[in-house]
PDB file of N, CA and C in Angstrom:
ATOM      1  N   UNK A   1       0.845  -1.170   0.000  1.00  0.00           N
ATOM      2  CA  UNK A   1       0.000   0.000   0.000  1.00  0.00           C
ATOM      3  C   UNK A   1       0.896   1.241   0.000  1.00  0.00           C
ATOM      4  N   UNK A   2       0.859   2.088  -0.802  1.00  0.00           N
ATOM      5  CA  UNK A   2       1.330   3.331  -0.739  1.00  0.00           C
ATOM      6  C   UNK A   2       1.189   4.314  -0.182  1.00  0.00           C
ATOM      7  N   UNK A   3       1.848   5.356   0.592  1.00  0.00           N
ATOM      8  CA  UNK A   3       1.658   6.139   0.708  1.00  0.00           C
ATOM      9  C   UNK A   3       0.494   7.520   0.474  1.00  0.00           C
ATOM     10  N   UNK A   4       0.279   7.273  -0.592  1.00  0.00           N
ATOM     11  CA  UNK A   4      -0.664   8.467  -1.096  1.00  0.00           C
ATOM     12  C   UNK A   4      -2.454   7.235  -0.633  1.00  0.00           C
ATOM     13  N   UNK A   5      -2.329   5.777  -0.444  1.00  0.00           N
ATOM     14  CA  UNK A   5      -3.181   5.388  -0.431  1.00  0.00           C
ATOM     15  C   UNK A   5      -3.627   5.416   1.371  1.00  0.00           C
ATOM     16  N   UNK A   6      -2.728   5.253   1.662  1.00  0.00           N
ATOM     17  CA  UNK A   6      -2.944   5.346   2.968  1.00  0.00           C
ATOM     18  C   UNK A   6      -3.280   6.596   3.404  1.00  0.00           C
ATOM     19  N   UNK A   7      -2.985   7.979   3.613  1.00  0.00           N
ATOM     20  CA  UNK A   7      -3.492   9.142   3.576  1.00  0.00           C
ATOM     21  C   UNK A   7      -4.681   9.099   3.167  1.00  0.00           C
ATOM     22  N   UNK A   8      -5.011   9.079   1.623  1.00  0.00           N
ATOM     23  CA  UNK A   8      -6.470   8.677   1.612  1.00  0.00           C
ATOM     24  C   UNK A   8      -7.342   8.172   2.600  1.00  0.00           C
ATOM     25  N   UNK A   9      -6.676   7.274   3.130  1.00  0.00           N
ATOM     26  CA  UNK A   9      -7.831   5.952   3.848  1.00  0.00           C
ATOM     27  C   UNK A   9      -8.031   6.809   5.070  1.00  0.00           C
ATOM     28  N   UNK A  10      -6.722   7.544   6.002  1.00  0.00           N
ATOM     29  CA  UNK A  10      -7.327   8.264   6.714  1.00  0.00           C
ATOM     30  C   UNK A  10      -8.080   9.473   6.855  1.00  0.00           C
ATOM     31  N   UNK A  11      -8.096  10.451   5.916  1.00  0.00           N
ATOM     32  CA  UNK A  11      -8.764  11.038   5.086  1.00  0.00           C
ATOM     33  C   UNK A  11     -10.384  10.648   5.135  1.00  0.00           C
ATOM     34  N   UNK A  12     -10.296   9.788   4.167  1.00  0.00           N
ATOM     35  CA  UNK A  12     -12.022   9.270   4.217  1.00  0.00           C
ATOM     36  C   UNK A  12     -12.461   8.580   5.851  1.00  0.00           C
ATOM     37  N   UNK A  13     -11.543   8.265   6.398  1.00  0.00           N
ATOM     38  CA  UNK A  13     -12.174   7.666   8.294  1.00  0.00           C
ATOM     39  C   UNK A  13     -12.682   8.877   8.691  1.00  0.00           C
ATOM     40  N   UNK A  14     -11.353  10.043   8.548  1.00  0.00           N
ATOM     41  CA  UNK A  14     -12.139  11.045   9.162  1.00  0.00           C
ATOM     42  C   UNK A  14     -13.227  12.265   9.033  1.00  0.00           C
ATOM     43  N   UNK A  15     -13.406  12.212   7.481  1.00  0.00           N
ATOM     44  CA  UNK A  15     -14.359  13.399   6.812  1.00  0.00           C
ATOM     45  C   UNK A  15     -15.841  11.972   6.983  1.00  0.00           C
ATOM     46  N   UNK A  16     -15.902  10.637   7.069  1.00  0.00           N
ATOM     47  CA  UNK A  16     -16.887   9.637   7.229  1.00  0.00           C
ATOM     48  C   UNK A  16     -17.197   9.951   8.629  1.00  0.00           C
ATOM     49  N   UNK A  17     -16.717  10.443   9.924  1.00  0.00           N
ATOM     50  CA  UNK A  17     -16.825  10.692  11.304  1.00  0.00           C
ATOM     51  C   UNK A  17     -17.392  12.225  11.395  1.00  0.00           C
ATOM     52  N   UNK A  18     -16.641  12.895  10.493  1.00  0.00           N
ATOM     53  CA  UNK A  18     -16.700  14.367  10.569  1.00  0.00           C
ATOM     54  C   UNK A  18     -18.340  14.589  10.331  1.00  0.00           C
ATOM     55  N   UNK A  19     -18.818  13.932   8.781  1.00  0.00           N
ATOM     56  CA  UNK A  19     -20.116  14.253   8.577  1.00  0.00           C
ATOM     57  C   UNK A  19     -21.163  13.417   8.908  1.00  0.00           C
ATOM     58  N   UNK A  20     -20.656  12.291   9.722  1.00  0.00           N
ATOM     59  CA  UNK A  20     -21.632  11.963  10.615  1.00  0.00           C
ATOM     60  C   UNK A  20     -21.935  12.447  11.834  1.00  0.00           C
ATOM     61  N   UNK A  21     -21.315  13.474  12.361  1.00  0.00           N
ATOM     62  CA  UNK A  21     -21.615  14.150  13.480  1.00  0.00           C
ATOM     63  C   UNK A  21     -22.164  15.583  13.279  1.00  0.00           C
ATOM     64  N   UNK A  22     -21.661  16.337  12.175  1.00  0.00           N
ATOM     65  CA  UNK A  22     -22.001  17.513  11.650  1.00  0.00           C
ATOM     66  C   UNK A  22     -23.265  17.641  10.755  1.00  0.00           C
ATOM     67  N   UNK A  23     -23.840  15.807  10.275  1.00  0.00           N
ATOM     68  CA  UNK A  23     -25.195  15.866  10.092  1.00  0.00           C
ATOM     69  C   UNK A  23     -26.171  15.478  10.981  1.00  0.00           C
ATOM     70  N   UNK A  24     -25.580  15.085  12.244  1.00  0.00           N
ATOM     71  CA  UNK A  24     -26.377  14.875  13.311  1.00  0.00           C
ATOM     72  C   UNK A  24     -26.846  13.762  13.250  1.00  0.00           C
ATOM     73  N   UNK A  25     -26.192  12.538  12.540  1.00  0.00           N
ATOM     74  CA  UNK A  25     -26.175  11.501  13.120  1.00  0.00           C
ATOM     75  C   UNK A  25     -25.992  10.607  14.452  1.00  0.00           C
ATOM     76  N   UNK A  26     -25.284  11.198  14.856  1.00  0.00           N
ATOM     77  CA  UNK A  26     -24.814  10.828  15.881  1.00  0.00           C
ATOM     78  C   UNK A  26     -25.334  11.850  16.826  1.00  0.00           C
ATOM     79  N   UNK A  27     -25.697  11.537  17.719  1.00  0.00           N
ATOM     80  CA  UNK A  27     -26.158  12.631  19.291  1.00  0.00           C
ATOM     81  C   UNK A  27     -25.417  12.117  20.150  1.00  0.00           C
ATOM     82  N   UNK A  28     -25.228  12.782  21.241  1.00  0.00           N
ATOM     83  CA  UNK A  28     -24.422  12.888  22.290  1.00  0.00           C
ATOM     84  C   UNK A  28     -24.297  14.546  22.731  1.00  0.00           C
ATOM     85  N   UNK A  29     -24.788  14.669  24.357  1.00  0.00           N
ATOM     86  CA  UNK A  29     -24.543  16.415  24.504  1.00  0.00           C
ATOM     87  C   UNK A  29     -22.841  16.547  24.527  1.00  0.00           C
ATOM     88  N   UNK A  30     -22.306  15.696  25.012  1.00  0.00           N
ATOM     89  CA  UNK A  30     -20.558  16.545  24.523  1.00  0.00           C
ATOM     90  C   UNK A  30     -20.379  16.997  23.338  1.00  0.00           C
ATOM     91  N   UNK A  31     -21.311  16.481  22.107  1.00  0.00           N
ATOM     92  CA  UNK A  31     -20.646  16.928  20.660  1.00  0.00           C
ATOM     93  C   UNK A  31     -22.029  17.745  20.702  1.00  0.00           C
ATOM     94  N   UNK A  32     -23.108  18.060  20.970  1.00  0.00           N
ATOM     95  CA  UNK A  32     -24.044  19.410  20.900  1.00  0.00           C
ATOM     96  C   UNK A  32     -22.815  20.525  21.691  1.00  0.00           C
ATOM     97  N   UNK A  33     -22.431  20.333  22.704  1.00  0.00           N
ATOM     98  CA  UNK A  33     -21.869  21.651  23.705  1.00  0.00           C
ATOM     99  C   UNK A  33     -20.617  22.062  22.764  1.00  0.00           C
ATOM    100  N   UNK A  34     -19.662  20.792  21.566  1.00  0.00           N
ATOM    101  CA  UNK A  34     -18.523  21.509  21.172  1.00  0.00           C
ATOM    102  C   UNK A  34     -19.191  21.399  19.903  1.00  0.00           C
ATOM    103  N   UNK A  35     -19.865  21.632  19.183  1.00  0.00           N
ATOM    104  CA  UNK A  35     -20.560  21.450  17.634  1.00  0.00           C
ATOM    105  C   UNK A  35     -19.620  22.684  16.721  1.00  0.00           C
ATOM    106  N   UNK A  36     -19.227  24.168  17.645  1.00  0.00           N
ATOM    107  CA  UNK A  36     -18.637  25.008  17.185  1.00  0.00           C
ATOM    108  C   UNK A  36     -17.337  24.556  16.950  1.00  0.00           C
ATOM    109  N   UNK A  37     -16.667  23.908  17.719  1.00  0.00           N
ATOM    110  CA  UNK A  37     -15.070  23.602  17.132  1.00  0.00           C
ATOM    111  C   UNK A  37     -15.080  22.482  16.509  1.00  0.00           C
ATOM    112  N   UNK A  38     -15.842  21.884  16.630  1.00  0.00           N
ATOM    113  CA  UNK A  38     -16.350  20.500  15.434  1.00  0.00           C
ATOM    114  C   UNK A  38     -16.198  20.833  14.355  1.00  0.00           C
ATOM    115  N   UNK A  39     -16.953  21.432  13.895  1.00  0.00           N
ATOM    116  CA  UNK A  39     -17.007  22.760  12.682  1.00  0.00           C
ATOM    117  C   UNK A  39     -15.996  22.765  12.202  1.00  0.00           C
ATOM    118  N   UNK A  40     -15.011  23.652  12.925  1.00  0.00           N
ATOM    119  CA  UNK A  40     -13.833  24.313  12.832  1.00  0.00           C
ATOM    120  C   UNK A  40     -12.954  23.323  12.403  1.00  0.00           C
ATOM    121  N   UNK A  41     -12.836  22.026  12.687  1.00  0.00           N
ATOM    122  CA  UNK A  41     -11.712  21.208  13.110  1.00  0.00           C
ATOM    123  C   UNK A  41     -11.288  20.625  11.511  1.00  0.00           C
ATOM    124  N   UNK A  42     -11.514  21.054  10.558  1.00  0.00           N
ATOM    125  CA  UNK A  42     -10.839  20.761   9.211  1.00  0.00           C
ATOM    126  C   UNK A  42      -9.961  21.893   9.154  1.00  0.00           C
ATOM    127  N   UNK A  43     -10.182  23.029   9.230  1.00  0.00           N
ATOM    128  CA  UNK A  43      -9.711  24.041   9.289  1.00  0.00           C
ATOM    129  C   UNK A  43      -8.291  24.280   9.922  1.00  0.00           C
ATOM    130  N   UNK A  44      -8.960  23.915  11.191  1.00  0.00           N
ATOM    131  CA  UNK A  44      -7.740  23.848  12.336  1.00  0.00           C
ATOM    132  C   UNK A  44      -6.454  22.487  12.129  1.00  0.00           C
ATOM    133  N   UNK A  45      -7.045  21.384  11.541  1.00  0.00           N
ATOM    134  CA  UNK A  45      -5.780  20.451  11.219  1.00  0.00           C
ATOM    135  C   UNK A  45      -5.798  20.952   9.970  1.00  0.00           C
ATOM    136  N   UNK A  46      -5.768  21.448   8.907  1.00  0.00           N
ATOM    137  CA  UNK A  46      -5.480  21.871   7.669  1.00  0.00           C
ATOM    138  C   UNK A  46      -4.141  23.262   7.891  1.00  0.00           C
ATOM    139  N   UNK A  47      -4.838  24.296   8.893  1.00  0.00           N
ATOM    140  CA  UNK A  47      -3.559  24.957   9.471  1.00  0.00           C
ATOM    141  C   UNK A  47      -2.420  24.433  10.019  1.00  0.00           C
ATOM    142  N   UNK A  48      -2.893  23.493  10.641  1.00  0.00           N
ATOM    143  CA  UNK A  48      -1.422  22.935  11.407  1.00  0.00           C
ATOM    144  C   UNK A  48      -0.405  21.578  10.399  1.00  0.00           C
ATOM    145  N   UNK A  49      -1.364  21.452  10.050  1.00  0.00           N
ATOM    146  CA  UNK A  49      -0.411  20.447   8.546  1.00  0.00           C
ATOM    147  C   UNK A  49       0.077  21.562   7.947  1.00  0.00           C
ATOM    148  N   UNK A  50      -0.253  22.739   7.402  1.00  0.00           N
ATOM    149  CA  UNK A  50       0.893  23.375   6.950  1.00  0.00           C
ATOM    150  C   UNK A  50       1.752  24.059   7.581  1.00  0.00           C
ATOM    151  N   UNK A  51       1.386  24.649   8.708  1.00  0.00           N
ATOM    152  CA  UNK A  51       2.754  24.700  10.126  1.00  0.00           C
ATOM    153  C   UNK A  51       3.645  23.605   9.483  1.00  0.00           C
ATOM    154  N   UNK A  52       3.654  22.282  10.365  1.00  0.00           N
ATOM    155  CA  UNK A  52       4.459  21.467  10.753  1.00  0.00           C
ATOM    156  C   UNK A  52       5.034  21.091   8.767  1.00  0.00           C
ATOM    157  N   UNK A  53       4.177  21.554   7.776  1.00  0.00           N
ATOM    158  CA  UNK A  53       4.946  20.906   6.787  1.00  0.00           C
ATOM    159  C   UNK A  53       6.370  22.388   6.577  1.00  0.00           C
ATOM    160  N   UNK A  54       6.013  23.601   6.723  1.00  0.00           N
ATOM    161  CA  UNK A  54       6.367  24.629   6.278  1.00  0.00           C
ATOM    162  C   UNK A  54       7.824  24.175   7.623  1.00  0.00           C
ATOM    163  N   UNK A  55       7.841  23.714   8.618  1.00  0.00           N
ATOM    164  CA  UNK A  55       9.311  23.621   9.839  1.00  0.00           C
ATOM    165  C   UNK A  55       9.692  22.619   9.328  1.00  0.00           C
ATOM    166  N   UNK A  56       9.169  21.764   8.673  1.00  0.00           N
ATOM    167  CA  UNK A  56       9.965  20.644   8.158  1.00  0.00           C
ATOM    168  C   UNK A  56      10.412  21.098   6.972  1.00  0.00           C
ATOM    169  N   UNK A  57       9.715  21.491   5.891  1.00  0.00           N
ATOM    170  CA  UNK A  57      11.175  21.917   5.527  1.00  0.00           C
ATOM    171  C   UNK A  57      12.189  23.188   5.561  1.00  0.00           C
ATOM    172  N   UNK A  58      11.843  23.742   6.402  1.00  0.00           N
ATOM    173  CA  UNK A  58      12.937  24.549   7.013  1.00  0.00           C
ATOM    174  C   UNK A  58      14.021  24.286   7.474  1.00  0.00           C
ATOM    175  N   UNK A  59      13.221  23.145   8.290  1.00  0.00           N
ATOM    176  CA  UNK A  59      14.909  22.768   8.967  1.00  0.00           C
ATOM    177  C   UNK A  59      15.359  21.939   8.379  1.00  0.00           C
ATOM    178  N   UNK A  60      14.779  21.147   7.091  1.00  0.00           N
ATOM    179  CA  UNK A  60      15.975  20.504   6.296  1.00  0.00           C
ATOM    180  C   UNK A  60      16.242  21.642   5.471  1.00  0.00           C
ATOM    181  N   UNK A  61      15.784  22.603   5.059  1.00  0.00           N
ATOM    182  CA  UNK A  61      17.052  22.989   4.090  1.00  0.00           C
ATOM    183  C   UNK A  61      17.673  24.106   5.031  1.00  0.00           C
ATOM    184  N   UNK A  62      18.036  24.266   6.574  1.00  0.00           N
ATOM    185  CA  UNK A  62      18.902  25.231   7.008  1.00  0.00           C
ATOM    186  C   UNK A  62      19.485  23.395   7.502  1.00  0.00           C
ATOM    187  N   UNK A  63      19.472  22.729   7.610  1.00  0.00           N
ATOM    188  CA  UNK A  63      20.493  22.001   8.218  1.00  0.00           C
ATOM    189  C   UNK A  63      21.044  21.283   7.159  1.00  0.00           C
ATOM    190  N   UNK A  64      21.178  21.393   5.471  1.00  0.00           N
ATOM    191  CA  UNK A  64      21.381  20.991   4.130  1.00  0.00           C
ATOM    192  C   UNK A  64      23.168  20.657   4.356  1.00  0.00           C
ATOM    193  N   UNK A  65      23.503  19.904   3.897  1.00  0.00           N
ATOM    194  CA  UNK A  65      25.014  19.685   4.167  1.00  0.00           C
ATOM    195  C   UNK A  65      25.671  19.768   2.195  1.00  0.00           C
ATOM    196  N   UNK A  66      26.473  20.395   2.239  1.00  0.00           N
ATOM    197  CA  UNK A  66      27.609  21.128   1.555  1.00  0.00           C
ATOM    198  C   UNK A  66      28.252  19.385   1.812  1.00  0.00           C
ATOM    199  N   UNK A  67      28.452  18.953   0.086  1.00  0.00           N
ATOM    200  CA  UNK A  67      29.596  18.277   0.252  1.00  0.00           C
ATOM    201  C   UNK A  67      30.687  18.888  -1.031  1.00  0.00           C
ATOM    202  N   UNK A  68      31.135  19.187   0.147  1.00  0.00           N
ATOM    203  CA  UNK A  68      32.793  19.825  -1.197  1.00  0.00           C
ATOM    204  C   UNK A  68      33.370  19.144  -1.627  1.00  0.00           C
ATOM    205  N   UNK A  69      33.297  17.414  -1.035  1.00  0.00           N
ATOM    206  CA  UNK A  69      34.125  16.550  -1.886  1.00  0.00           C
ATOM    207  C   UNK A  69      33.545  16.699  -3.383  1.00  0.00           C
ATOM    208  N   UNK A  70      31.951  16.279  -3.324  1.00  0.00           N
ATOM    209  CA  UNK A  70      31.379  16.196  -4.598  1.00  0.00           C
ATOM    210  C   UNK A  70      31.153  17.647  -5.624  1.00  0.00           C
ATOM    211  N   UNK A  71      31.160  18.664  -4.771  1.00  0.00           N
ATOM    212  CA  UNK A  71      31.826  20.082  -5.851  1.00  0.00           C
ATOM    213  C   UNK A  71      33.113  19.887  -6.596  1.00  0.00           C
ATOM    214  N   UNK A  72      33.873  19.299  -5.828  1.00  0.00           N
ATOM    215  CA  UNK A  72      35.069  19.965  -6.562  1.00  0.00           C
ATOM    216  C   UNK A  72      35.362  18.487  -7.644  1.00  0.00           C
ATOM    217  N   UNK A  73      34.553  17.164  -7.703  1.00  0.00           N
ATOM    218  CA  UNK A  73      35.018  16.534  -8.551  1.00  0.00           C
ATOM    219  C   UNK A  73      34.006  16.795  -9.722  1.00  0.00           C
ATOM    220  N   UNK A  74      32.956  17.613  -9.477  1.00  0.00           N
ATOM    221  CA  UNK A  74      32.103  18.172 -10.617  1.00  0.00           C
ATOM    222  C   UNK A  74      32.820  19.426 -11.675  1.00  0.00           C
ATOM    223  N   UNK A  75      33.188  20.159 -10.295  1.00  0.00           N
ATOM    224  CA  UNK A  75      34.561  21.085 -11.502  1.00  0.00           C
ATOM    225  C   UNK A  75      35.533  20.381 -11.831  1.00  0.00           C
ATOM    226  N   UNK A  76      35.822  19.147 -11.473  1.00  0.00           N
ATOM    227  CA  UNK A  76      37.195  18.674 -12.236  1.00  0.00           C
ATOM    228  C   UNK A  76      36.559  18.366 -13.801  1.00  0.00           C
ATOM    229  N   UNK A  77      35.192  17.324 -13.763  1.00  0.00           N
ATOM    230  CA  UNK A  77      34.815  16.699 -14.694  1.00  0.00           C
ATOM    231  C   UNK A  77      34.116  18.065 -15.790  1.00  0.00           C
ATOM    232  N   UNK A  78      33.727  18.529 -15.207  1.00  0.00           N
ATOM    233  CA  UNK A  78      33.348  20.171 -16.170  1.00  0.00           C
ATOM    234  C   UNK A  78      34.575  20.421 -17.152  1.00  0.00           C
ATOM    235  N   UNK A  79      36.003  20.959 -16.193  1.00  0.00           N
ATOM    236  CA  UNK A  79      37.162  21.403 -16.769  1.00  0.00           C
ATOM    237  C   UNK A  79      37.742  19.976 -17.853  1.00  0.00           C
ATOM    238  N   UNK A  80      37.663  18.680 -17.525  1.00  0.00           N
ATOM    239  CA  UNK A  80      37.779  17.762 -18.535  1.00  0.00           C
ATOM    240  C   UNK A  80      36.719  17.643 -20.120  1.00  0.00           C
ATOM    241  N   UNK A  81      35.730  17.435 -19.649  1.00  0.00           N
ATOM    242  CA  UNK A  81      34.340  18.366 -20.588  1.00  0.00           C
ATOM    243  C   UNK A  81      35.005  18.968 -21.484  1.00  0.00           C
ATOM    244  N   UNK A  82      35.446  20.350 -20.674  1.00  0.00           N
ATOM    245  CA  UNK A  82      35.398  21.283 -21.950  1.00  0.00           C
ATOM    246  C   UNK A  82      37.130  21.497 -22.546  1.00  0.00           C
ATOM    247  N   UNK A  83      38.204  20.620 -22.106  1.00  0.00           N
ATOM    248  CA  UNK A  83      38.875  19.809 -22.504  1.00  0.00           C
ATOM    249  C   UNK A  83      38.890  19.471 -23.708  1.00  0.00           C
ATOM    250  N   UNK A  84      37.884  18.402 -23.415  1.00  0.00           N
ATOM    251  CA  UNK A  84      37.425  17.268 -24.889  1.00  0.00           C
ATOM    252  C   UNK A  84      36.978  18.137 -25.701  1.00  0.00           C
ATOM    253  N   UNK A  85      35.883  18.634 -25.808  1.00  0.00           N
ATOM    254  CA  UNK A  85      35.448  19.722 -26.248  1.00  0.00           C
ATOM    255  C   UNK A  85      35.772  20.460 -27.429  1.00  0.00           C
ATOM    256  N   UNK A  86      37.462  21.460 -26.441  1.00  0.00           N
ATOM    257  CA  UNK A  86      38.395  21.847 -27.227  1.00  0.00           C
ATOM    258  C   UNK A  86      38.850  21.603 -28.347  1.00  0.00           C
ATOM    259  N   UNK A  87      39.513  20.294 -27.595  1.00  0.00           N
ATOM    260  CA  UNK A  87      39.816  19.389 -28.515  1.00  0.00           C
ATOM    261  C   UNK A  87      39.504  18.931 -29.773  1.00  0.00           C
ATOM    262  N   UNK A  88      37.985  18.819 -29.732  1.00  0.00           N
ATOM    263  CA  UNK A  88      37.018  19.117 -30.932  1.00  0.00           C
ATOM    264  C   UNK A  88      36.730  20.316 -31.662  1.00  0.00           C
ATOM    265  N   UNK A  89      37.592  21.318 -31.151  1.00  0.00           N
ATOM    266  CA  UNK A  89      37.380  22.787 -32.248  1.00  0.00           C
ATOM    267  C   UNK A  89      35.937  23.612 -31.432  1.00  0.00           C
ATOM    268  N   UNK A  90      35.876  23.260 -30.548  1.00  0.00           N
ATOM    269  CA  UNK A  90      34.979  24.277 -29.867  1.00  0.00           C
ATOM    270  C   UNK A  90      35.477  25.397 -28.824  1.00  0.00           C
ATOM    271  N   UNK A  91      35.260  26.244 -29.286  1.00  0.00           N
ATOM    272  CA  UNK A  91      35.467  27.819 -27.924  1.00  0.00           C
ATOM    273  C   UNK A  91      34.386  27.847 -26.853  1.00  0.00           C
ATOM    274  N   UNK A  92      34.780  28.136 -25.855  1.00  0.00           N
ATOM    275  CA  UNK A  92      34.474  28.797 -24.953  1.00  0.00           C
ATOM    276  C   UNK A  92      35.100  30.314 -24.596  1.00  0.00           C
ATOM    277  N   UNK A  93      34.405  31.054 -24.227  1.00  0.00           N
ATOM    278  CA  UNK A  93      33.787  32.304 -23.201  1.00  0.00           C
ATOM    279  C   UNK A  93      34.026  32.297 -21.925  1.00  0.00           C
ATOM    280  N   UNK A  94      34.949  32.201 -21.299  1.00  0.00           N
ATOM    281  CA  UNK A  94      34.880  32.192 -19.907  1.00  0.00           C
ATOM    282  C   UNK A  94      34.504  33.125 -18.673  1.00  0.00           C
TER     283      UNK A  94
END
């Protein structure tokens, strides 16, 4: 099962709970006394999924790691590149 399928599945558990209580299927006075943040409560986890997605990736890309080994063998293979290149009667502009 994948990823995107599983989300789904919880997804539909909870909008299947959501509008069975918000059509008044279900009674109970605890969900008459909070019916107002009931309401609300797509809203309110829809804000906070994008909180927590917007710090996640924050802090991967401020904690992103620099590898200079793999820079500098990309400019080696660049400067070989245009080498061959040369070699073949082509200019560069530097």
């Amino acid at each position: 099962m994948t990823k995107l399928v599983e989300w789904l599945m919880v997804l539909l558990a909870f909008f299947t709970v959501y509008f069975a209580i918000v059509a008044r299927k279900v009674q109970h006075d605890v969900l008459d006394d909070y019916m107002y943040e009931i309401m609300l409560s797509p809203l309110i986890l829809l804000a906070l999924f994008g909180a927590f997605s917007a710090a996640i990736v924050l802090y991967r890309t401020f904690t992103f790691n620099n590898c200079e080994e793999a820079a500098k063998e990309l400019l080696e293979q660049i400067k070989e590149a245009k080498e061959d290149l040369r070699s073949k009667g082509m200019t560069f502009t530097d």
